[in-house]
N, C-alpha and C. Protein backbone atom coordinates (compact mmCIF):
# COMPACT_ATOMS: atom_id res chain seq x y z
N UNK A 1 0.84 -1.17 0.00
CA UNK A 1 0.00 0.00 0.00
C UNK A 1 0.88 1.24 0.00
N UNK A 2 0.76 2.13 -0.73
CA UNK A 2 1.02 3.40 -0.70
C UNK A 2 -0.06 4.49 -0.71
N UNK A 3 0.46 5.82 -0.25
CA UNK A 3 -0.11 7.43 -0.16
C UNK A 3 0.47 8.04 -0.40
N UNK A 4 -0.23 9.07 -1.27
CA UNK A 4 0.51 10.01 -2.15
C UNK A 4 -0.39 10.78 -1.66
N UNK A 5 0.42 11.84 -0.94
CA UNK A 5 0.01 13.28 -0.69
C UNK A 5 0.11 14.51 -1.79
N UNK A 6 -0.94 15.16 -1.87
CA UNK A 6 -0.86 16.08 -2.82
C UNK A 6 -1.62 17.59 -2.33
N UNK A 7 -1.00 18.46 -2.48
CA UNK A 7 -1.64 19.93 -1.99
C UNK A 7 -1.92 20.74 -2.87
N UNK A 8 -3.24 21.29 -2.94
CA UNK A 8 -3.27 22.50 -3.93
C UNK A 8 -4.63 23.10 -3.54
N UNK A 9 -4.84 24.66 -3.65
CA UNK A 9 -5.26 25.65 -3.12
C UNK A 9 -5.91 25.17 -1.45
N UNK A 10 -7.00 25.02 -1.10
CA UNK A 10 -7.67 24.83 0.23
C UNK A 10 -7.33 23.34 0.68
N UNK A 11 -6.94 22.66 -0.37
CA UNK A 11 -7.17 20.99 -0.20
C UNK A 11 -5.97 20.31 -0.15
N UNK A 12 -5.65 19.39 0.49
CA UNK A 12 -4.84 18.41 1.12
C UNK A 12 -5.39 17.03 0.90
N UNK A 13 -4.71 16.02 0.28
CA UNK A 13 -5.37 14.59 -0.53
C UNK A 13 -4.20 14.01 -0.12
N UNK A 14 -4.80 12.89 0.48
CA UNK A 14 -4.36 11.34 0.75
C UNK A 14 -5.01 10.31 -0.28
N UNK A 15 -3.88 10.26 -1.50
CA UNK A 15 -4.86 9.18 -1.89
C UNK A 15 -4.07 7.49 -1.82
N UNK A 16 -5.13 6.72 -1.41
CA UNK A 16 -4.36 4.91 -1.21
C UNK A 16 -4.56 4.56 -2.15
N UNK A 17 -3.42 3.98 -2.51
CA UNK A 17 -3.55 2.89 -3.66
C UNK A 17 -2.83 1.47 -3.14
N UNK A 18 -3.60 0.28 -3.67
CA UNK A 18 -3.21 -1.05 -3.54
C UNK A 18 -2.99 -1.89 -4.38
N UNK A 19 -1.60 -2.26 -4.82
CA UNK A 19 -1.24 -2.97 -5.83
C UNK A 19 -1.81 -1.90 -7.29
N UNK A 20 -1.18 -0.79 -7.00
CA UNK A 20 -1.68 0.17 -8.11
C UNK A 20 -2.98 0.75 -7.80
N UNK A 21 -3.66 0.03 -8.04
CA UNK A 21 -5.30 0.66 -8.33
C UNK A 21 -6.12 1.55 -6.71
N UNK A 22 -6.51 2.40 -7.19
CA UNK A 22 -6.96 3.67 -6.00
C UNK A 22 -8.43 3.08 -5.02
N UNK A 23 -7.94 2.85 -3.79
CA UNK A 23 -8.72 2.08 -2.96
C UNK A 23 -9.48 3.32 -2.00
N UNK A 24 -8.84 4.47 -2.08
CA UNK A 24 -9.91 5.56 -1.44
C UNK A 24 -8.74 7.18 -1.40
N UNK A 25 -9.58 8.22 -1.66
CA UNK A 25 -8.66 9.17 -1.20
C UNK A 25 -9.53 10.22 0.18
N UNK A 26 -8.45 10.33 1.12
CA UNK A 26 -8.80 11.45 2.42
C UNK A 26 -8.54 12.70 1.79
N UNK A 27 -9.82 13.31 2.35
CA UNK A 27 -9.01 14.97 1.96
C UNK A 27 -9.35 15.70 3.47
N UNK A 28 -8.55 16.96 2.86
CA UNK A 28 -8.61 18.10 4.45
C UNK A 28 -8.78 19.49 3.76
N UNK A 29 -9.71 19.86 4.11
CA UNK A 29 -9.62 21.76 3.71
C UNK A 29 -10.79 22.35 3.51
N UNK A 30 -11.12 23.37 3.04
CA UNK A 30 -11.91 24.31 2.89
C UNK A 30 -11.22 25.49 2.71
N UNK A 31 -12.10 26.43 2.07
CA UNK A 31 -11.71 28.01 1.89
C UNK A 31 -11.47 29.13 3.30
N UNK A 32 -11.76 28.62 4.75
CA UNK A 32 -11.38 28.94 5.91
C UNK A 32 -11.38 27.99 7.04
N UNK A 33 -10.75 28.33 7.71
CA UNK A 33 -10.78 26.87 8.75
C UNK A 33 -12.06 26.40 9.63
N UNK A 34 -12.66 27.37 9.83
CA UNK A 34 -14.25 27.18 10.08
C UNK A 34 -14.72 26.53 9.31
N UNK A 35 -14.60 26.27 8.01
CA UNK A 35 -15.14 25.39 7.00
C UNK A 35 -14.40 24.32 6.31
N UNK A 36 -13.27 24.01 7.12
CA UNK A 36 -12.74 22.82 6.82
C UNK A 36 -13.06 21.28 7.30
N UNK A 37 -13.38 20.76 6.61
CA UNK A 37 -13.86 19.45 7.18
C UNK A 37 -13.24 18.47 6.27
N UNK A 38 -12.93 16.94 7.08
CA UNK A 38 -12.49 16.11 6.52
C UNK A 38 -13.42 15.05 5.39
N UNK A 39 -12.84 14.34 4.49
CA UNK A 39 -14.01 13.57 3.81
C UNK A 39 -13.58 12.84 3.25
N UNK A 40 -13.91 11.49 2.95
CA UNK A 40 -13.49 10.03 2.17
C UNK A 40 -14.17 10.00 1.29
N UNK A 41 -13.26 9.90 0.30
CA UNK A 41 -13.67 9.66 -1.39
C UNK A 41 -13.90 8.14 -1.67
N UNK A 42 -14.74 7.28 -2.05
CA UNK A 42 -14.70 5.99 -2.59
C UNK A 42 -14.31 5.83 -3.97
N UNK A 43 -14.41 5.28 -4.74
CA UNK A 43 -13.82 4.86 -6.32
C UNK A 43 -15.33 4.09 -6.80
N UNK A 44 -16.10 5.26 -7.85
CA UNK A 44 -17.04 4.62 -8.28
C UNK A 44 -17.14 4.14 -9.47
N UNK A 45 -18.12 3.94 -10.28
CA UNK A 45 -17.87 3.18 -11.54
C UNK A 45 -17.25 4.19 -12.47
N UNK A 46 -16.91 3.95 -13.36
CA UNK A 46 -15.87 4.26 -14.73
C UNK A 46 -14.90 5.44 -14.42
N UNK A 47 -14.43 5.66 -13.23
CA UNK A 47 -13.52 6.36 -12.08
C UNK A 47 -14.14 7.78 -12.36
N UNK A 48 -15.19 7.65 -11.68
CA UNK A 48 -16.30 8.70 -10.77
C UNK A 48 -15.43 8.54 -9.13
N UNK A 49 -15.48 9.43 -8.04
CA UNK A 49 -15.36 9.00 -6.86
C UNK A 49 -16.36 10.05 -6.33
N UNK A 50 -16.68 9.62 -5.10
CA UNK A 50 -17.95 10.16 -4.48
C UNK A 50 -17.63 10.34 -3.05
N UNK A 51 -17.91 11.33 -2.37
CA UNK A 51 -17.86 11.42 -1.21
C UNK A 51 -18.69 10.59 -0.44
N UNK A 52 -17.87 9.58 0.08
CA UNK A 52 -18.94 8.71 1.35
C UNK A 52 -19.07 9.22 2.66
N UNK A 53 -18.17 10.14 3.29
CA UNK A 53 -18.65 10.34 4.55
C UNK A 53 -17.67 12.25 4.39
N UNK A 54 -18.14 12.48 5.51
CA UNK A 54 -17.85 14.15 6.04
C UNK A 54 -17.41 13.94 7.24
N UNK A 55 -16.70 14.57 7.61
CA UNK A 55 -16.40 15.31 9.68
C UNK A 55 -15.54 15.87 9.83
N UNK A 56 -15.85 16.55 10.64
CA UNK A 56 -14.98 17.96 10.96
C UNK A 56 -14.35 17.40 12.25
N UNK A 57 -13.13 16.89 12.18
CA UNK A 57 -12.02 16.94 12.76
C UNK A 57 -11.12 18.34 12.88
N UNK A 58 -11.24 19.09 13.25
CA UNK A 58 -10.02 20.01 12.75
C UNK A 58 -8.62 19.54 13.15
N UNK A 59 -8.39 19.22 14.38
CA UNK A 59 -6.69 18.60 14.61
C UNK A 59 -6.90 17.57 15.24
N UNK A 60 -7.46 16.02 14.49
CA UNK A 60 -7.81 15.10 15.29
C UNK A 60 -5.62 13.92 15.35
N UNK A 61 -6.10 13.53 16.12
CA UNK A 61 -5.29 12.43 16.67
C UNK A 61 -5.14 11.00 15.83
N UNK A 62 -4.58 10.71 15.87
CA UNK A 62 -4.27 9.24 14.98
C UNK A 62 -5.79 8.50 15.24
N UNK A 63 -5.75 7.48 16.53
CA UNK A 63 -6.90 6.92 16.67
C UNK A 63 -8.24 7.84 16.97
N UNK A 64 -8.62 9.25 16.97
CA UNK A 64 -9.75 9.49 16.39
C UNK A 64 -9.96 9.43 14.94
N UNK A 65 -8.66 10.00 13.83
CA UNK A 65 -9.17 9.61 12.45
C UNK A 65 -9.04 7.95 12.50
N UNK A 66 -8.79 7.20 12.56
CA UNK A 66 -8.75 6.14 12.84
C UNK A 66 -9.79 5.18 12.94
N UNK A 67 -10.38 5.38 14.12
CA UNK A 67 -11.70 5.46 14.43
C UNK A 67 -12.53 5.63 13.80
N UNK A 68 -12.52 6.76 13.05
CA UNK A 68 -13.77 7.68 12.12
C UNK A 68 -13.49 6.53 11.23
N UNK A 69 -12.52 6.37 10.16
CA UNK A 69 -12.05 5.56 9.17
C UNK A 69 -12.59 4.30 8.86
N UNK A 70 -12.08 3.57 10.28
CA UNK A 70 -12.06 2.22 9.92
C UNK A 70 -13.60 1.58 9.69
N UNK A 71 -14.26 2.10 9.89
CA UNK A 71 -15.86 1.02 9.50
C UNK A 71 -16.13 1.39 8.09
N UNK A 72 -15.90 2.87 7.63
CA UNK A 72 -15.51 2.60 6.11
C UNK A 72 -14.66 2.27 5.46
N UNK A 73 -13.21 2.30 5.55
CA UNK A 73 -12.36 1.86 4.72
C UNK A 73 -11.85 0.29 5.09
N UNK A 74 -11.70 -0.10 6.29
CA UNK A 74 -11.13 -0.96 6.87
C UNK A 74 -9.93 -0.68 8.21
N UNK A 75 -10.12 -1.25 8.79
CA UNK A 75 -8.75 -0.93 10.16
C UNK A 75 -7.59 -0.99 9.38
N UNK A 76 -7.02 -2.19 8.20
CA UNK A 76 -6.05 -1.35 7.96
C UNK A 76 -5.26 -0.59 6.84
N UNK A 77 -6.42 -0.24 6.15
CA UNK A 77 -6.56 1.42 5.24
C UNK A 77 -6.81 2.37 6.08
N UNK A 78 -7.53 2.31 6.79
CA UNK A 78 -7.35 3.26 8.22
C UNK A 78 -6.55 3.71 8.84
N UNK A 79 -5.46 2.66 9.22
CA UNK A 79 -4.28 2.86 9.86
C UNK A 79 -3.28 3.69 9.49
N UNK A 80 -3.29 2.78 7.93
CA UNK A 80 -2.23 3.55 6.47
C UNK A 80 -2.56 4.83 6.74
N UNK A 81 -3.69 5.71 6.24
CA UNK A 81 -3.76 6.88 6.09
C UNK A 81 -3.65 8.11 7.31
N UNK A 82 -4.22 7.18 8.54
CA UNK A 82 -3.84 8.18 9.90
C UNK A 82 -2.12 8.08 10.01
N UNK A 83 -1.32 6.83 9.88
CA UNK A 83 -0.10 6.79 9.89
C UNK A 83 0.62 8.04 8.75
N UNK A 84 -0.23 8.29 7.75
CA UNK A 84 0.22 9.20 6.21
C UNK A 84 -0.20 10.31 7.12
N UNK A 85 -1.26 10.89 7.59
CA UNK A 85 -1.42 12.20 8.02
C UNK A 85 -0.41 12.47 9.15
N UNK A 86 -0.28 11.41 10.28
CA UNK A 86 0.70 11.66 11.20
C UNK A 86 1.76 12.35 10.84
N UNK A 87 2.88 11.90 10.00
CA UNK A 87 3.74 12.06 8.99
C UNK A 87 3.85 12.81 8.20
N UNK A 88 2.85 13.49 7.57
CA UNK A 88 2.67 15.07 6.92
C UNK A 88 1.20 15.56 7.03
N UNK A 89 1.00 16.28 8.10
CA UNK A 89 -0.50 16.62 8.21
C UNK A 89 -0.42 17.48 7.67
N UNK A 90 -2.27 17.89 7.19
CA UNK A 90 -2.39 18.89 6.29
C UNK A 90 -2.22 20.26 6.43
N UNK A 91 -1.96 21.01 5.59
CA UNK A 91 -1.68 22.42 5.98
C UNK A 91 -2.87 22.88 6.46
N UNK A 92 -2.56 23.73 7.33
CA UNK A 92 -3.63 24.94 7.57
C UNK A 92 -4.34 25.11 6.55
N UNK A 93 -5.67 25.22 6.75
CA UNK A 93 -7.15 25.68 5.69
C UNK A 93 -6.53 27.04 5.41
N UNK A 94 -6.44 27.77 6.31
CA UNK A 94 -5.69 29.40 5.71
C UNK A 94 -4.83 29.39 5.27
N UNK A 95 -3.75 28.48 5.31
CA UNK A 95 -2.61 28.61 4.42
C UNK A 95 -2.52 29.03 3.07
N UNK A 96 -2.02 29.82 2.15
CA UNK A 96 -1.85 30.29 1.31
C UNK A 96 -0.17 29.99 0.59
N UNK A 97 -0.11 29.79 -0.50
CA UNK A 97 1.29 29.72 -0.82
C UNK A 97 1.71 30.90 -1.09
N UNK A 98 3.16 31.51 -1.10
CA UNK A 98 4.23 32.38 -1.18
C UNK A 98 4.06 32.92 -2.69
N UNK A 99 3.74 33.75 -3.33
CA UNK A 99 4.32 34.00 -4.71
C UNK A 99 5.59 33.91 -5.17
């Protein structure tokens, strides 16, 4: 299993892939931090992905995303990705890049 983190404007993406093929992506952000909330992407037919769940974590802990995770993705795609956020959490919702 791998995660590939990727950042661009409000949003922060975890996406898993297994044996190649994309088994779910986490995201983090919004346009202010009051409106940042977390959300799991599934992989739908002819690579549509759909938001399956929402929550506003703002600075949660390994085993609360964890927690949240595992009854949808599995305990351990769950693990993977709280272990990936541990490791580079997402920027600040206000963050802005440098010109």
């Amino acid at each position: 299993m791998t995660v590939e983190r990727t950042h661009g404007g409000h949003l922060t993406r975890y996406a898993l892939h297994d044996d190649g093929a994309l088994v779910c992506e986490l995201t983090f952000g919004g346009p202010t931090r009051e409106q940042a909330s977390w959300k799991i992407l599934l992989p739908g037919p002819d690579g549509t992905e759909g938001v399956y769940a929402a929550e506003r974590l703002l600075t949660p802990g390994g085993e609360q995303l964890r927690a949240w995770l595992a009854p949808i993705v599995g305990a351990g795609h769950a693990a993977t990705l709280a272990a990936a956020v541990d490791a580079e959490p997402p920027h600040d919702s206000s963050w802005q890049p440098q010109p």
